[in-house]
C-alpha atoms as a PDB file:
ATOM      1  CA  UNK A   1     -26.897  21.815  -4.970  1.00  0.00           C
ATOM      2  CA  UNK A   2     -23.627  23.384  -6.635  1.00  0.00           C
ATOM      3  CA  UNK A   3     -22.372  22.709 -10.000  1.00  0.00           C
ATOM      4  CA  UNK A   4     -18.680  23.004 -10.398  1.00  0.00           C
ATOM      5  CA  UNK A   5     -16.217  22.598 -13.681  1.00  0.00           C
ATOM      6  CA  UNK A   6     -14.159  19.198 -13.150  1.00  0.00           C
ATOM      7  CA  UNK A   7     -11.917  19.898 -16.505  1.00  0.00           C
ATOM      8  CA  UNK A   8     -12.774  19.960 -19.909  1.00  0.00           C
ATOM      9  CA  UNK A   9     -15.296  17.288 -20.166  1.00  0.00           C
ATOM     10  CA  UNK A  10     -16.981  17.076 -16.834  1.00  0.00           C
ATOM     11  CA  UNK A  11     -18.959  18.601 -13.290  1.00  0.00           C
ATOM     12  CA  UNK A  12     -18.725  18.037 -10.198  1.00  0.00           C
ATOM     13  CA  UNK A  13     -22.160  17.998  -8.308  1.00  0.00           C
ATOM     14  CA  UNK A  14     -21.898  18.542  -5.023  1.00  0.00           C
ATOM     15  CA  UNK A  15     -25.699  17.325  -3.115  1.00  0.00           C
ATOM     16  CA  UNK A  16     -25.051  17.788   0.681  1.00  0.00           C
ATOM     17  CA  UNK A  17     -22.610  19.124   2.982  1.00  0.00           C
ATOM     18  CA  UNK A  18     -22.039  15.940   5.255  1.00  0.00           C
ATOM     19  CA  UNK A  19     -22.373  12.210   5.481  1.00  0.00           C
ATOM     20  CA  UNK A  20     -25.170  11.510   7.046  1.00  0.00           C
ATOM     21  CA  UNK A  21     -28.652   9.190   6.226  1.00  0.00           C
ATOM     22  CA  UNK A  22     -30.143  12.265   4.231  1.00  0.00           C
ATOM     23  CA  UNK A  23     -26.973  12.300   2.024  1.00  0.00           C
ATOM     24  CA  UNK A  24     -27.129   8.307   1.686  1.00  0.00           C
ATOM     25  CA  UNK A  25     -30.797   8.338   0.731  1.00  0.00           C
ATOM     26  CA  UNK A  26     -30.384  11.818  -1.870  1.00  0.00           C
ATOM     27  CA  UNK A  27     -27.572   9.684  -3.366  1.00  0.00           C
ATOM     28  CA  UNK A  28     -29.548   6.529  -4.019  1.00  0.00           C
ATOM     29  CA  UNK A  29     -32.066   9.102  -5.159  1.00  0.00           C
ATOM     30  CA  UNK A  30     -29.780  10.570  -7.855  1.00  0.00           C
ATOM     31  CA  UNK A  31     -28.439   7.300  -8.685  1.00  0.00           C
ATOM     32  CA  UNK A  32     -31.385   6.406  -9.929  1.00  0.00           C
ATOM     33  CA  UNK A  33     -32.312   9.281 -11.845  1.00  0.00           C
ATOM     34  CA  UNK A  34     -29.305   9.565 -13.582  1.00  0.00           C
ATOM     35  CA  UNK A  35     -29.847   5.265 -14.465  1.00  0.00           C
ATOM     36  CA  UNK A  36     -32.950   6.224 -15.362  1.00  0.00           C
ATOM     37  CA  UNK A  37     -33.019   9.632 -17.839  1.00  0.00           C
ATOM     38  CA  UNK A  38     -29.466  10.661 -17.923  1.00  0.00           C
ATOM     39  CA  UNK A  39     -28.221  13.949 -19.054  1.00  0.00           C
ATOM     40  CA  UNK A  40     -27.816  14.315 -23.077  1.00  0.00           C
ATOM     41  CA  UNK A  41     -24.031  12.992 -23.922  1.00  0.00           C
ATOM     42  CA  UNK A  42     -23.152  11.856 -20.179  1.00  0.00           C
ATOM     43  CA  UNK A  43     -20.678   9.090 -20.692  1.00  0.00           C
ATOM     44  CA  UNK A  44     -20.594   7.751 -16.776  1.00  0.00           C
ATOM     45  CA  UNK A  45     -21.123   9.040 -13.646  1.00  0.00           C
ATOM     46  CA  UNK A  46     -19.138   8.469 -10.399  1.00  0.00           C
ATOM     47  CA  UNK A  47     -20.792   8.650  -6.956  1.00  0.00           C
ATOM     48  CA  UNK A  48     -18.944   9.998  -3.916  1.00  0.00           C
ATOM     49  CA  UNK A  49     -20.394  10.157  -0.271  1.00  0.00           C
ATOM     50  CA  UNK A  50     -21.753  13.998  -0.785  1.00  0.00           C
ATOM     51  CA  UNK A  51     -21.233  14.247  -4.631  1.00  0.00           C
ATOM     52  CA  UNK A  52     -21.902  12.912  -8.157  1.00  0.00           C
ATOM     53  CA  UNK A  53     -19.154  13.689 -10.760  1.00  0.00           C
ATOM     54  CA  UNK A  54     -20.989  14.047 -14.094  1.00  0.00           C
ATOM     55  CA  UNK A  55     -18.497  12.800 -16.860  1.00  0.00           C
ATOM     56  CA  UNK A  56     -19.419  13.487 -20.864  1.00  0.00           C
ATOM     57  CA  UNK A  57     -18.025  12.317 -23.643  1.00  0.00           C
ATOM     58  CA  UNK A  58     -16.903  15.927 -24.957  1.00  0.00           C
ATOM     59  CA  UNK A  59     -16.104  19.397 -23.930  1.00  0.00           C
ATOM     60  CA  UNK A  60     -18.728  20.969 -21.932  1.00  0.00           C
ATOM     61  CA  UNK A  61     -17.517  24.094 -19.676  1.00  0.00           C
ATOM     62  CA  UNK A  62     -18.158  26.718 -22.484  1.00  0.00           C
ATOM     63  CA  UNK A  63     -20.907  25.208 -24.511  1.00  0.00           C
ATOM     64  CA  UNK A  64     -23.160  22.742 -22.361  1.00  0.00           C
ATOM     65  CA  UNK A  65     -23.552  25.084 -19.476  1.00  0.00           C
ATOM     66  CA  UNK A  66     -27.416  24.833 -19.951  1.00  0.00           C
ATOM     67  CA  UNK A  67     -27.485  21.397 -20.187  1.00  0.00           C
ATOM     68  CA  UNK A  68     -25.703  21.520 -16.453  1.00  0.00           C
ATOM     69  CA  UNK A  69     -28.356  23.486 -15.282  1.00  0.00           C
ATOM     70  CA  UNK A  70     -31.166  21.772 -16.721  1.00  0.00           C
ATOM     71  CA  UNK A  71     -29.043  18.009 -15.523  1.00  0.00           C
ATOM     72  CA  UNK A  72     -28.993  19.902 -11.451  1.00  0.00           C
ATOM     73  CA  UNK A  73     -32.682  21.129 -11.736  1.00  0.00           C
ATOM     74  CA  UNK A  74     -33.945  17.461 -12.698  1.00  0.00           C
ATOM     75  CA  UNK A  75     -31.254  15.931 -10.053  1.00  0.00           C
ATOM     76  CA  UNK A  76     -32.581  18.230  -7.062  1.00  0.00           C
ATOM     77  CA  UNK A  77     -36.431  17.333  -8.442  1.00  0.00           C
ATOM     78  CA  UNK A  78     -35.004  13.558  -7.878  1.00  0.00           C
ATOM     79  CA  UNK A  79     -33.069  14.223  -4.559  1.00  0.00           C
ATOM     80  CA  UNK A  80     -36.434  15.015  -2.715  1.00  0.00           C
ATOM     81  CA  UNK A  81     -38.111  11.545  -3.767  1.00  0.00           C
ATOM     82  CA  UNK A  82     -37.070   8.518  -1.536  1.00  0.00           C
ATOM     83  CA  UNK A  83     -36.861   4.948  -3.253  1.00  0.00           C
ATOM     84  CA  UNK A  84     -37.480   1.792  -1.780  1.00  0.00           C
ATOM     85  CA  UNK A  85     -35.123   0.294   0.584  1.00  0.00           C
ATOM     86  CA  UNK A  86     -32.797  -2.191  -1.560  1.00  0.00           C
ATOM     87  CA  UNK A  87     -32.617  -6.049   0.007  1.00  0.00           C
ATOM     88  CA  UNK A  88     -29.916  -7.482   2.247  1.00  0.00           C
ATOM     89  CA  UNK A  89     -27.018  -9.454   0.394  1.00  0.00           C
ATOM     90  CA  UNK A  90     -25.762 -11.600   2.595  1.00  0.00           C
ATOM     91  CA  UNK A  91     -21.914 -12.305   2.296  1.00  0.00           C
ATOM     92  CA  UNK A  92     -20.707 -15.311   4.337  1.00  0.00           C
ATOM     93  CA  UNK A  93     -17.111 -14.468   6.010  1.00  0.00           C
ATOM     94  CA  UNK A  94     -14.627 -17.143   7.548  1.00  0.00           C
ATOM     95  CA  UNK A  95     -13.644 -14.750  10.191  1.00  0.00           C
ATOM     96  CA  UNK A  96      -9.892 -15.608  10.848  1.00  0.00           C
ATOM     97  CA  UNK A  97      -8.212 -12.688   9.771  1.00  0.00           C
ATOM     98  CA  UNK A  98      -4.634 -12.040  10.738  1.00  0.00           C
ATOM     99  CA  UNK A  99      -5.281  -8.485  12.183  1.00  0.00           C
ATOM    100  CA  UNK A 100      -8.740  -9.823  13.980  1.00  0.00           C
ATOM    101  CA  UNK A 101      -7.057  -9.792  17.544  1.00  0.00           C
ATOM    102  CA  UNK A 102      -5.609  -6.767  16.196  1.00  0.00           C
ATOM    103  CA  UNK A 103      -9.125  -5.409  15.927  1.00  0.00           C
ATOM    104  CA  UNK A 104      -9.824  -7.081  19.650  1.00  0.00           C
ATOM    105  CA  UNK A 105      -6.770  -5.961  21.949  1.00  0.00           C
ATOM    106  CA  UNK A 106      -7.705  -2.139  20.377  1.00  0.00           C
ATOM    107  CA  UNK A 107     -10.925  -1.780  21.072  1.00  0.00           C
ATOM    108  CA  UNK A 108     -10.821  -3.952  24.570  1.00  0.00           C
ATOM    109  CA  UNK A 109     -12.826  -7.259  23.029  1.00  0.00           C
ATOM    110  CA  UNK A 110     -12.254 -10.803  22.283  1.00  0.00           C
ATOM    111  CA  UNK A 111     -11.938 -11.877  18.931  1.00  0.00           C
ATOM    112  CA  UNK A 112     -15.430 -13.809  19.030  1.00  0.00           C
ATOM    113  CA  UNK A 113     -16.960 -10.289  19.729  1.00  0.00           C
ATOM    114  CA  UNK A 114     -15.154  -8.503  16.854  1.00  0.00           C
ATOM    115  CA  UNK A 115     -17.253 -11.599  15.119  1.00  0.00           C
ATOM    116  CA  UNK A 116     -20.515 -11.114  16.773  1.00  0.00           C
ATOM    117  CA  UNK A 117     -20.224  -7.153  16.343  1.00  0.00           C
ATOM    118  CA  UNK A 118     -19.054  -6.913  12.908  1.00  0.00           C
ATOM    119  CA  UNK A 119     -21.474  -9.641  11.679  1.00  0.00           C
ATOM    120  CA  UNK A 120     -24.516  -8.221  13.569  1.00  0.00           C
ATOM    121  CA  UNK A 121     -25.328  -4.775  11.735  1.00  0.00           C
ATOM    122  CA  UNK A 122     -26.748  -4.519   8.102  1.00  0.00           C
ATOM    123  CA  UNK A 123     -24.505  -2.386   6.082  1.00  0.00           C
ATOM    124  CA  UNK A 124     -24.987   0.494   3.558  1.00  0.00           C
ATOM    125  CA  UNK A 125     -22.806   0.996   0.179  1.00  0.00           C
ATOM    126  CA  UNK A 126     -22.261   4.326   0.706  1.00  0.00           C
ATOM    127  CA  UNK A 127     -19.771   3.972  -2.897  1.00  0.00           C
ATOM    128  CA  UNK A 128     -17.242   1.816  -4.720  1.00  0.00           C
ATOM    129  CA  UNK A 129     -14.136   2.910  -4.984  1.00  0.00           C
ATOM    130  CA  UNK A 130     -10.021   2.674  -4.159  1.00  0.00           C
ATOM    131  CA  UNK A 131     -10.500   0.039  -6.662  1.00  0.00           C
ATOM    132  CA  UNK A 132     -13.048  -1.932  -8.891  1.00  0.00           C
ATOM    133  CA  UNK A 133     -16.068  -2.812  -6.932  1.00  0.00           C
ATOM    134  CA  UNK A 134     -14.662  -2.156  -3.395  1.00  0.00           C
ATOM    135  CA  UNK A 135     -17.555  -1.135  -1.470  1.00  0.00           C
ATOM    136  CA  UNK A 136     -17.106   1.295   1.536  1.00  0.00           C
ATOM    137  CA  UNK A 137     -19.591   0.329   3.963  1.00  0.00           C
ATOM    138  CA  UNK A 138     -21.185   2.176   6.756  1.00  0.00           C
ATOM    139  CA  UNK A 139     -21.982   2.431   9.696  1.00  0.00           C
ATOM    140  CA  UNK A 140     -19.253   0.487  11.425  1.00  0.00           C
ATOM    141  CA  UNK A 141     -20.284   0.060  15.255  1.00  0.00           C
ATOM    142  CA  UNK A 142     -18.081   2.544  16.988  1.00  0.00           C
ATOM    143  CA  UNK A 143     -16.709  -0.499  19.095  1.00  0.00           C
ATOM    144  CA  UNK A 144     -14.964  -1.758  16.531  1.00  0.00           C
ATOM    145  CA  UNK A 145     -13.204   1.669  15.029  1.00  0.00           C
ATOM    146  CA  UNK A 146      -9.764   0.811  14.603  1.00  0.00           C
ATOM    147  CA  UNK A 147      -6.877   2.403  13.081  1.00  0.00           C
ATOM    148  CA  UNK A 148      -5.323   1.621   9.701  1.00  0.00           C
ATOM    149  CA  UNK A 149      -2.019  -0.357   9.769  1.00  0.00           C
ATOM    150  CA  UNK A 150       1.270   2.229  10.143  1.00  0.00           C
ATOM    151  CA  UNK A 151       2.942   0.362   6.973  1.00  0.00           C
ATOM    152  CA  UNK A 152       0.098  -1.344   4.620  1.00  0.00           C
ATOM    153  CA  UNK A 153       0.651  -4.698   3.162  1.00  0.00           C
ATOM    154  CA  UNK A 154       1.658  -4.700  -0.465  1.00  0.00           C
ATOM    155  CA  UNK A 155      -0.985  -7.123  -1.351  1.00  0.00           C
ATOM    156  CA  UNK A 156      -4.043  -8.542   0.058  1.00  0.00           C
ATOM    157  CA  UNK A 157      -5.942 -11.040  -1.000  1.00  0.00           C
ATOM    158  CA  UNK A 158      -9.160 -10.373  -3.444  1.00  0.00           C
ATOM    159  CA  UNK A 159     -12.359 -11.186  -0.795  1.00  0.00           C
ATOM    160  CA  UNK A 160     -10.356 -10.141   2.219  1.00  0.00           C
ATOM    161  CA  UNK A 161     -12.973  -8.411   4.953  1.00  0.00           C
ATOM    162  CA  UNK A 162     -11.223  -5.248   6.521  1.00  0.00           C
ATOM    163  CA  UNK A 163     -11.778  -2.698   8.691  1.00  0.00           C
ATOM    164  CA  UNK A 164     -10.207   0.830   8.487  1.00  0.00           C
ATOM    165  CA  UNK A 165     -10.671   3.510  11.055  1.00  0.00           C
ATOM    166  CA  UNK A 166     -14.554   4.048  10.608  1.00  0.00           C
ATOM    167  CA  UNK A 167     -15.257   2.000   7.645  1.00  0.00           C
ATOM    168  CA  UNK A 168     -15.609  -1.728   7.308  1.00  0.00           C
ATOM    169  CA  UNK A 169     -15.009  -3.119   3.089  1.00  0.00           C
ATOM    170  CA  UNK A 170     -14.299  -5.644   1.129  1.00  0.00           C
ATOM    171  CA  UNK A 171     -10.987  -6.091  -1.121  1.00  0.00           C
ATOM    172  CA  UNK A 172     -12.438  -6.790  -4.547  1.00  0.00           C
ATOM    173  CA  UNK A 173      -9.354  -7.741  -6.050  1.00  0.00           C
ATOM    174  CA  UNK A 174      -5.674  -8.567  -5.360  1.00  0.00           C
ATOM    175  CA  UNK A 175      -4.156  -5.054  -4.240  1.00  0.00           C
ATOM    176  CA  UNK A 176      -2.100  -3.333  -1.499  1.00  0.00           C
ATOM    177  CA  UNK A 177      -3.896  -1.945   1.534  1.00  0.00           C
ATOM    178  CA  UNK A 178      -3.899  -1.105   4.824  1.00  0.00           C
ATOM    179  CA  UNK A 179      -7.247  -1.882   6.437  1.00  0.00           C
ATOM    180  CA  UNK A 180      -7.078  -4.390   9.183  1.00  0.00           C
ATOM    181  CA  UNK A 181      -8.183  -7.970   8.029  1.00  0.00           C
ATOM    182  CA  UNK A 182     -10.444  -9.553  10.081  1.00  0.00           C
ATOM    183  CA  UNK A 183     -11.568 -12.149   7.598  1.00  0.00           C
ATOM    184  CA  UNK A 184     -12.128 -13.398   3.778  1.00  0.00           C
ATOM    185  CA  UNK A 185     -14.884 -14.537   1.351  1.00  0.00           C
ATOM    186  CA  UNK A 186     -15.144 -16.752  -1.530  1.00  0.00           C
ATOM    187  CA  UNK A 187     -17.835 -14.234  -2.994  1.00  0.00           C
ATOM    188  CA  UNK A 188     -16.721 -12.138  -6.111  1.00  0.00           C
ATOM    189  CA  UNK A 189     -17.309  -8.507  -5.671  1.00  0.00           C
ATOM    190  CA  UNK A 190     -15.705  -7.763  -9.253  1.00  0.00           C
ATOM    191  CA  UNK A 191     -16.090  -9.903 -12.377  1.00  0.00           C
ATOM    192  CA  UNK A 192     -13.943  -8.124 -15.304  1.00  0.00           C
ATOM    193  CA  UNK A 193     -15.413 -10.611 -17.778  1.00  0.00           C
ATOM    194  CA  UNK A 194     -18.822  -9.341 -17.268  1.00  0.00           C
ATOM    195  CA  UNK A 195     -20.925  -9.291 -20.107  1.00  0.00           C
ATOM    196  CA  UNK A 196     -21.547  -4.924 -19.074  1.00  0.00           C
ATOM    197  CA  UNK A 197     -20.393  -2.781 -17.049  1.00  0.00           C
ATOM    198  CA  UNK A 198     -23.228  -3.068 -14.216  1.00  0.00           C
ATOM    199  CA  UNK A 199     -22.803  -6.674 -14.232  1.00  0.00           C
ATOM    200  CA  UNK A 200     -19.038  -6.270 -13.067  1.00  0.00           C
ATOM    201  CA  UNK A 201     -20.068  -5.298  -9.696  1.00  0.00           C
ATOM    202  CA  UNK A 202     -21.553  -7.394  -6.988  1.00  0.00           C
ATOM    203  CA  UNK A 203     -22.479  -4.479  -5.184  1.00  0.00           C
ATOM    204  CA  UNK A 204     -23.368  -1.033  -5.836  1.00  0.00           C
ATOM    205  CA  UNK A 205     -24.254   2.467  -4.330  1.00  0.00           C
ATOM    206  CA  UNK A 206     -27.235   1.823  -2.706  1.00  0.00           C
ATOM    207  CA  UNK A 207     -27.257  -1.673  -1.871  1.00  0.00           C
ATOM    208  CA  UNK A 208     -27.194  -3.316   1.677  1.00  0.00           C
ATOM    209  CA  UNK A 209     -24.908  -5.681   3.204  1.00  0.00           C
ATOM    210  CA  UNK A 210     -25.024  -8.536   6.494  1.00  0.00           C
ATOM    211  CA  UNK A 211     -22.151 -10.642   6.517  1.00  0.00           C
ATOM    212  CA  UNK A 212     -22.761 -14.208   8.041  1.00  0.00           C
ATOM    213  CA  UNK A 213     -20.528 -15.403   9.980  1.00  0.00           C
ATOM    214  CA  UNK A 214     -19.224 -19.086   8.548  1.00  0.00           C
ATOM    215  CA  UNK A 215     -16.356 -21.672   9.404  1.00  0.00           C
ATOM    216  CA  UNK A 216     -13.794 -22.020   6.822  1.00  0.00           C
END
């Protein structure tokens, strides 16, 4: 586990070398740590797929270096413990996306496999991120890999269910994209109005995902 400066007021944390299950499981791991007893003056902390940027709300390169090394010897205590396995949200999809035959004709499928496929697997929040609350879900079935539109949309619809490359998402608000759209939800991934900011989000780091499969 390496500790790096990220400017003035933060570290970056960098837990494992590649995305894999032991990264997704030492992330929960740290999540919950740093929920749990979080460094002295950390202000927020922002989860990647292989690393945890530590943010604070004041200067520490020069004078909070110990603090840094006491925060990465209690986060590598917390990255060997294993928590339990979160429960399944269900999100139910109307699956008529305009990119779903798209999704079919490029992988060799009919549209009502691209359904069956992408509504079979439960999914893992790996992290939230591109914007507020978007989850980036894995593992995709590699049957269903597809490549990200050549010119993205200028705006897609909040609750649209995409598909980009490897990864499968959810918009959580109105913004441009490029991921393929396969189909769209009523379900609120980001409520701005929250009363804090762990109520904004549906979903978080962590958490795991079915989507169910409805008519619109």
């Amino acid at each position: 586990m390496q500790a790096t400066p990220y400017g003035p007021n933060a570290w970056l944390i960098r837990f494992a070398d590649s995305v894999d299950e032991n990264s997704f499981e030492t992330g929960r791991a740290i999540t919950a740590a740093l929920e749990a007893t979080p460094p002295v003056g950390l202000r927020e902390f922002v989860m990647g797929y292989t690393t945890v940027l530590l943010i604070f709300g004041e200067p520490t390169v020069e004078h909070r270096s110990w603090d840094i090394a006491a925060a990465v010897k209690a986060l590598k205590a917390a990255a060997k413990r294993r928590i339990a396995e979160a429960p399944i949200k269900e999100i139910p999809v109307v699956y008529d996306g305009p990119d779903l035959e798209r999704v079919a004709a490029h992988n060799s499928l009919g549209p009502d496999d691209v359904v069956k496929i992408h509504s079979a697997t439960v999914y893992k929040v790996h992290l939230l991120g591109f914007a507020p609350g978007f989850p980036y879900l894995g593992e995709l079935n590699s049957r269903l890999h597809t490549p990200r539109l050549d010119s993205p949309r200028t705006r897609v619809p909040a609750g649209s269910v995409a598909i980009g490359g490897a990864q499968t998402g959810v918009y959580s608000i109105p913004n441009p994209g490029g991921w393929n759209l396969i189909g769209r939800t009523d379900v609120r991934l980001f409520e701005p109005d929250a009363e804090s900011d762990l109520d904004s989000f549906l979903l978080r780091p962590g958490d795991r995902v079915k989507f169910v499969a409805v008519t619109g």
